[in-house]
N, C-alpha and C. Protein backbone atom coordinates (compact mmCIF):
# COMPACT_ATOMS: atom_id res chain seq x y z
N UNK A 1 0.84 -1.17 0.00
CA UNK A 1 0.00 0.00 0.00
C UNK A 1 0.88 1.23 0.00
N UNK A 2 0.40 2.55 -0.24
CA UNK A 2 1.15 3.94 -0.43
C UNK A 2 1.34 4.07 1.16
N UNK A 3 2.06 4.89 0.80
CA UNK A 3 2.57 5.75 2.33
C UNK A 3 1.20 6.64 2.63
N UNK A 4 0.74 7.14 1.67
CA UNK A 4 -0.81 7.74 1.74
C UNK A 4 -1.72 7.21 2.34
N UNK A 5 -2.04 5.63 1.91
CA UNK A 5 -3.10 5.06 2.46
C UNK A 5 -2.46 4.20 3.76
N UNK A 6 -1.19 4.18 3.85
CA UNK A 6 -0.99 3.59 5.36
C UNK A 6 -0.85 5.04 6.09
N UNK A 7 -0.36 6.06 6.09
CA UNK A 7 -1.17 7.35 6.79
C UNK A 7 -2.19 7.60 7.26
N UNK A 8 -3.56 7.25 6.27
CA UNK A 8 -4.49 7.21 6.21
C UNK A 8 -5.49 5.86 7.18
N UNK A 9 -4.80 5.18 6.94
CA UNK A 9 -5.24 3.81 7.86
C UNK A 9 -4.91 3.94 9.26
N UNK A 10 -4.04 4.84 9.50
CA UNK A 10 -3.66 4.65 10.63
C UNK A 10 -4.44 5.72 11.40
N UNK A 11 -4.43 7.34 10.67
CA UNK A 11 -5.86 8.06 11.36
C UNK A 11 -6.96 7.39 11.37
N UNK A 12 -7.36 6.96 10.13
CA UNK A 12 -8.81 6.16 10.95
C UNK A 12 -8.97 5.51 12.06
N UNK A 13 -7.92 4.61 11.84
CA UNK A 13 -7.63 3.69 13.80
C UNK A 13 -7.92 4.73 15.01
N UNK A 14 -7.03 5.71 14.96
CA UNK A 14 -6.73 6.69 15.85
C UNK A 14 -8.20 7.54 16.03
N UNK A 15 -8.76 7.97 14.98
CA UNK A 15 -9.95 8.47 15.42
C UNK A 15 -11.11 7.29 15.73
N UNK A 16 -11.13 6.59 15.31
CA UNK A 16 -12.13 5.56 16.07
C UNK A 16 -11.51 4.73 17.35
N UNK A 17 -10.45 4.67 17.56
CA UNK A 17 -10.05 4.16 19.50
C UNK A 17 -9.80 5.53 19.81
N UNK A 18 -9.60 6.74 19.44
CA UNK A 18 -10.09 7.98 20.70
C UNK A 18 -11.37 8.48 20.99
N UNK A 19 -12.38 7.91 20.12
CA UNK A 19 -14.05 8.07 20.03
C UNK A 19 -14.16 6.98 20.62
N UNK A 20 -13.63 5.96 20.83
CA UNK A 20 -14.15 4.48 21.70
C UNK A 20 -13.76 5.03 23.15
N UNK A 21 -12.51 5.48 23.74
CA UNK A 21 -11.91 5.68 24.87
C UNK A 21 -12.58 6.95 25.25
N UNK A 22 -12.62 8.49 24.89
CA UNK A 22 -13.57 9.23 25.22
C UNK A 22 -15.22 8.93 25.93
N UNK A 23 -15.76 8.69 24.68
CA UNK A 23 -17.39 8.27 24.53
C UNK A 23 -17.26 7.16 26.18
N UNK A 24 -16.44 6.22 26.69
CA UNK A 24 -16.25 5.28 27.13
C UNK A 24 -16.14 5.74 29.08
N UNK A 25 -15.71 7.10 28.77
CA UNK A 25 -14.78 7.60 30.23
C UNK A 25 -13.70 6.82 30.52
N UNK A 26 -12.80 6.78 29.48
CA UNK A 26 -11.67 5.93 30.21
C UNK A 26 -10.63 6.93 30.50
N UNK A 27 -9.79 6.52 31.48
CA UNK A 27 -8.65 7.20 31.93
C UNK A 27 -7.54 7.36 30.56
N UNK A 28 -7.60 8.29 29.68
CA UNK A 28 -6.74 8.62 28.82
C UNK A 28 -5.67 9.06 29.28
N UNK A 29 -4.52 8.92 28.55
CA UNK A 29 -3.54 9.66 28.45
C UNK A 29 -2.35 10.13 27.27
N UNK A 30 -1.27 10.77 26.89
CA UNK A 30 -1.06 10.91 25.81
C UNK A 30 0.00 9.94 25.11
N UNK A 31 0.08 9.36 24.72
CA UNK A 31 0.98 8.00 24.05
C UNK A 31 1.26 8.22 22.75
N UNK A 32 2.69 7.96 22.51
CA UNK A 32 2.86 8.03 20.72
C UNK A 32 3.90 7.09 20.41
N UNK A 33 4.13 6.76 18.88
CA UNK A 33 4.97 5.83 18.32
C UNK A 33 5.39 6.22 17.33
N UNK A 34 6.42 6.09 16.92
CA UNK A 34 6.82 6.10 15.74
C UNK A 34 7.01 4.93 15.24
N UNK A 35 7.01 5.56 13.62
CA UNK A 35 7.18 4.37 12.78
C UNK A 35 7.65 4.38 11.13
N UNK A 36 8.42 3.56 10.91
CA UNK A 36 8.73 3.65 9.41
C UNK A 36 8.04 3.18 8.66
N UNK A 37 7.69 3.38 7.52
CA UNK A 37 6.76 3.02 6.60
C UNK A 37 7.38 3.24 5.14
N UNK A 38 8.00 2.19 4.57
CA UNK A 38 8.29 3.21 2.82
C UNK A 38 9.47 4.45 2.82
N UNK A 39 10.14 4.30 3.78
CA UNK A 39 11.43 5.29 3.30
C UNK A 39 10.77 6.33 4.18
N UNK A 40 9.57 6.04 5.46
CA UNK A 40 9.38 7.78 5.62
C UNK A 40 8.76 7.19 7.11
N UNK A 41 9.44 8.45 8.14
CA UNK A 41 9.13 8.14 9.31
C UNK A 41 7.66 9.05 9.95
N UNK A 42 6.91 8.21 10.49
CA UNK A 42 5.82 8.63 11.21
C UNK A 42 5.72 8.75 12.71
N UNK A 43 5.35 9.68 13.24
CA UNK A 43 5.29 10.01 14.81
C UNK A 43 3.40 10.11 14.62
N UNK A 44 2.69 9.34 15.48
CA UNK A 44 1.72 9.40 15.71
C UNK A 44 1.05 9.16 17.40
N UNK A 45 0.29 10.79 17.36
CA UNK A 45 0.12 11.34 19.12
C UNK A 45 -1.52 10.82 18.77
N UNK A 46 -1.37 9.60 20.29
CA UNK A 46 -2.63 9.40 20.97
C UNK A 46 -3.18 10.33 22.32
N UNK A 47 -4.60 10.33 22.54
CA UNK A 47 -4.96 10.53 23.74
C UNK A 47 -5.57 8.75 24.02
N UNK A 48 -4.98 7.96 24.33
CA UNK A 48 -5.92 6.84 24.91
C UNK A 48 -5.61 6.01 26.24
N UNK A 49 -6.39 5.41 26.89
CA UNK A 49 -6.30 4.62 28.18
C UNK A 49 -5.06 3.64 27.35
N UNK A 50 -4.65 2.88 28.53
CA UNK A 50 -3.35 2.57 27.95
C UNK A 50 -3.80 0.67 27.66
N UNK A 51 -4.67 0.64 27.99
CA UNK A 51 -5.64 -0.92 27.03
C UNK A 51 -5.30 -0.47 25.66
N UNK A 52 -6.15 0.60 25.11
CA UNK A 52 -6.42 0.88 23.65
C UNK A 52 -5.00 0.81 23.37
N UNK A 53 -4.20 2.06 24.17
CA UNK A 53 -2.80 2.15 23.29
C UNK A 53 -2.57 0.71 22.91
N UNK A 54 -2.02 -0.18 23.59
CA UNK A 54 -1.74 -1.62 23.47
C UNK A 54 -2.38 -2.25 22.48
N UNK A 55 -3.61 -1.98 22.21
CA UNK A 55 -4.54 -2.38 20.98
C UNK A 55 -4.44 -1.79 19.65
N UNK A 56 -4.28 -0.37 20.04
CA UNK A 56 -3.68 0.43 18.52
C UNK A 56 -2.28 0.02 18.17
N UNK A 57 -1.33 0.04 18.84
CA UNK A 57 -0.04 -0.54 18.48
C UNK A 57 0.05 -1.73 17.83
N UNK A 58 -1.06 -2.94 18.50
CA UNK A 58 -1.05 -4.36 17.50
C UNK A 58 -1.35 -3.94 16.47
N UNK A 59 -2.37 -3.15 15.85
CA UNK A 59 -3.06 -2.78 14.90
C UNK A 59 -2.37 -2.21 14.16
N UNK A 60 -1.36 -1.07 14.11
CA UNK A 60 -0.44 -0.49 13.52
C UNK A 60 0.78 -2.33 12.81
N UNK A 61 0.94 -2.50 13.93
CA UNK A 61 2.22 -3.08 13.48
C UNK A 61 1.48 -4.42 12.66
N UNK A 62 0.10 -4.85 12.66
CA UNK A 62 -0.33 -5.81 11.65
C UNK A 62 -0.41 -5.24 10.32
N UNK A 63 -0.77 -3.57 10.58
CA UNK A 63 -0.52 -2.85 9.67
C UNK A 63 0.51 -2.81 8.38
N UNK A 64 1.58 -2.70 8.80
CA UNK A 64 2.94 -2.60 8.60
C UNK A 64 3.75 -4.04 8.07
N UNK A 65 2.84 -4.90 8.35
CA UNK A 65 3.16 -6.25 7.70
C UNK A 65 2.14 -6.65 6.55
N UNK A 66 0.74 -5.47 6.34
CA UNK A 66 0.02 -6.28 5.50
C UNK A 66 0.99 -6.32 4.45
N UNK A 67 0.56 -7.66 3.64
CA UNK A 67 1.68 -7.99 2.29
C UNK A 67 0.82 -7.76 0.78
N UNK A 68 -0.26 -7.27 1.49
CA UNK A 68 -1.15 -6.59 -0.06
C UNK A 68 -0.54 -4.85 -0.52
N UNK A 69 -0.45 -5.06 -1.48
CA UNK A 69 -0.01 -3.56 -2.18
C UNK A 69 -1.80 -2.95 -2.58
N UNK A 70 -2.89 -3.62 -2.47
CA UNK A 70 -4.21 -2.81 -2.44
C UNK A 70 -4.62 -3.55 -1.12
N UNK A 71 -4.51 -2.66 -0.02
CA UNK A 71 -5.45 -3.45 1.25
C UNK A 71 -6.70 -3.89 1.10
N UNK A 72 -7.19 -5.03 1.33
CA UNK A 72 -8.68 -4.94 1.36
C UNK A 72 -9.23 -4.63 3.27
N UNK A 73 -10.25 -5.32 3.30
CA UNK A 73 -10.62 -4.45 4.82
C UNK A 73 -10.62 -6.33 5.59
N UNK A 74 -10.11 -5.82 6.35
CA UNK A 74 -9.90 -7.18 7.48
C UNK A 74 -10.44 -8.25 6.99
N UNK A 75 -11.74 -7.85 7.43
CA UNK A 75 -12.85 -8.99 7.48
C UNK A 75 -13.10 -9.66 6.43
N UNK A 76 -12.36 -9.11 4.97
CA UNK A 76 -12.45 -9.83 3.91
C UNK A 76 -11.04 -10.32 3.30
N UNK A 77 -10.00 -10.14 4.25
CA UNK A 77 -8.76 -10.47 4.20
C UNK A 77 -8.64 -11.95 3.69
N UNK A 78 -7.89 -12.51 2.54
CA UNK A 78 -7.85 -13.63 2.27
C UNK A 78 -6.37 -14.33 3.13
N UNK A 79 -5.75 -13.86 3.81
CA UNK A 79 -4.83 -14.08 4.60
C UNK A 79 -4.75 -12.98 5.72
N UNK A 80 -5.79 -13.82 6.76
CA UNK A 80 -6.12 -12.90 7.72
C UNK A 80 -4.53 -13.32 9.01
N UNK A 81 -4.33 -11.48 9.52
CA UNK A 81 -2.87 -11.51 10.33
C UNK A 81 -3.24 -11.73 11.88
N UNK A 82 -4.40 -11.60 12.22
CA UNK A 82 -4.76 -10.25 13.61
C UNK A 82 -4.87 -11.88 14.59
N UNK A 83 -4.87 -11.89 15.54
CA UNK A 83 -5.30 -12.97 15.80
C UNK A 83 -6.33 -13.05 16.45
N UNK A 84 -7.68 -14.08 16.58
CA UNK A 84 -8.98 -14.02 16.87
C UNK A 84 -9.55 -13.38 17.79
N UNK A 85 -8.90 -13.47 18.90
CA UNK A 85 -9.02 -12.29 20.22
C UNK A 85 -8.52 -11.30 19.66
N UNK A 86 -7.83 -10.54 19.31
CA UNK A 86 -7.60 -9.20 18.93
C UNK A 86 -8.70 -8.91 18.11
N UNK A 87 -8.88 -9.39 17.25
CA UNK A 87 -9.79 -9.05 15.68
C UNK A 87 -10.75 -8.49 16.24
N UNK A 88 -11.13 -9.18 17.33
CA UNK A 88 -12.70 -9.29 18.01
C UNK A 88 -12.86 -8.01 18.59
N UNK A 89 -11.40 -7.50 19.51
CA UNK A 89 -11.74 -6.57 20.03
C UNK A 89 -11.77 -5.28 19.66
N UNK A 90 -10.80 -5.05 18.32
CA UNK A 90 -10.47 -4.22 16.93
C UNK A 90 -12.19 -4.07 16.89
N UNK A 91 -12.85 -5.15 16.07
CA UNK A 91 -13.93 -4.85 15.55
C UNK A 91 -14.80 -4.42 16.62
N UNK A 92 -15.03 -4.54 17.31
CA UNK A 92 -16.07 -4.23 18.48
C UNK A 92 -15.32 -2.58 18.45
N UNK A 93 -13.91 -2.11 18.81
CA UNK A 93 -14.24 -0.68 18.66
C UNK A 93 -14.55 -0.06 17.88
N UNK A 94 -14.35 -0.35 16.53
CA UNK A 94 -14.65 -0.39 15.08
C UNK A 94 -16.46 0.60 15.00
N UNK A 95 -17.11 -1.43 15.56
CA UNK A 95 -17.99 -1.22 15.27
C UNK A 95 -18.90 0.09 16.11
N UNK A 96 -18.22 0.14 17.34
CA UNK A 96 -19.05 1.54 18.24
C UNK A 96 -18.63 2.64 17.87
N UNK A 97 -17.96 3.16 17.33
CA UNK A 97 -17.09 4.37 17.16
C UNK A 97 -17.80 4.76 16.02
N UNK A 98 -17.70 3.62 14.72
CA UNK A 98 -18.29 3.93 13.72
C UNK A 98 -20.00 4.45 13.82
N UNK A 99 -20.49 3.45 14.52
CA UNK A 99 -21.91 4.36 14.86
C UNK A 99 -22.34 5.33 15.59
N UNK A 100 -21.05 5.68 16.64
CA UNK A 100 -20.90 6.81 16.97
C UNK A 100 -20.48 8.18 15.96
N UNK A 101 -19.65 7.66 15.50
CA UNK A 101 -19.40 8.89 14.85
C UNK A 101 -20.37 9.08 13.58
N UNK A 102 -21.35 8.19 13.15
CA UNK A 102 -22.08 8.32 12.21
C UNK A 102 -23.31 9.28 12.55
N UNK A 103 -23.82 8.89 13.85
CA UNK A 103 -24.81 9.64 14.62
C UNK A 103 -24.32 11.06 14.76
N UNK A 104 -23.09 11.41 15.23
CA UNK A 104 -22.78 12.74 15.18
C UNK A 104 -23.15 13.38 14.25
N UNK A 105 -22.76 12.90 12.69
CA UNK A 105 -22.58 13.77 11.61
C UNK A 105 -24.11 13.64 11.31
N UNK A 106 -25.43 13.04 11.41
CA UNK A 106 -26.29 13.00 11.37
C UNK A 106 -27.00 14.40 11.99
N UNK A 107 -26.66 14.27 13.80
CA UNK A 107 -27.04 15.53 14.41
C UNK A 107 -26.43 16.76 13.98
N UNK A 108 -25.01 16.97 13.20
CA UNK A 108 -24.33 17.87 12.83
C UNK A 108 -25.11 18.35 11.75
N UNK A 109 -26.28 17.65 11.04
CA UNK A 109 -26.86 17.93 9.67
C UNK A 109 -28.07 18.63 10.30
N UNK A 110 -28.51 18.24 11.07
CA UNK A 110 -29.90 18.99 11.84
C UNK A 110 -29.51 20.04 12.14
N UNK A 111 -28.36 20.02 13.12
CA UNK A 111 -28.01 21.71 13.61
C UNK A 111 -28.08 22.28 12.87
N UNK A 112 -27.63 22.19 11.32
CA UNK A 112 -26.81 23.26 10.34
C UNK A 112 -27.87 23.45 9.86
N UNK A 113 -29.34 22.90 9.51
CA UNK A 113 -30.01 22.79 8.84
C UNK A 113 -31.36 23.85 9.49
N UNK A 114 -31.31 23.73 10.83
CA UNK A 114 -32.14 24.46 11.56
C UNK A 114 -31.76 25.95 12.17
């Protein structure tokens, strides 16, 4: 994959486990990693409880090994990396964050609209 779309993969993570850990009341705090990717180094600043950090970091570094040059999305991975307990818990923040943050932009359309 580009340095673009692993950039890109990796904010999405980051904004959906700091919308999971927020929304959640967990004890955040600020955590970061760097990382090489393609000839180019990345520094990426969390606010998260230090569960998630531990969970975003697997996620990054399964990242960083996918061996597809077009990612597809996990769950349709034909050589899946994550291992079954992780996946599970990936998707479960996945899945709340995403309907969290979907509902926002929903109410964000009413405000603007009224």
């Amino acid at each position: 994959m580009t340095a673009e779309k692993f950039h890109s993969e990796v904010m999405t993570l980051k904004r959906f486990f700091e919308t999971y850990c927020i929304s959640n009341g967990h004890k955040c705090a600020n955590h970061y990693i760097v990382v090489d990717y393609k000839e180019k180094k990345y520094r990426f600043d969390f606010n998260l409880c230090d569960e998630s950090f531990e969970l975003i970091t697997y996620a990054i570094e399964r990242l960083l090994e996918c061996p597809h040059e077009i990612k597809p999305k996990c769950r349709y991975c034909p050589t899946p990396c994550y291992d079954k307990s992780r996946y599970k818990e990936v998707a479960k923040i996945m899945k709340y964050s995403g309907i969290k943050l979907g509902l926002s932009k929903i109410k964000q359309l009413f405000t603007i609209s009224h």
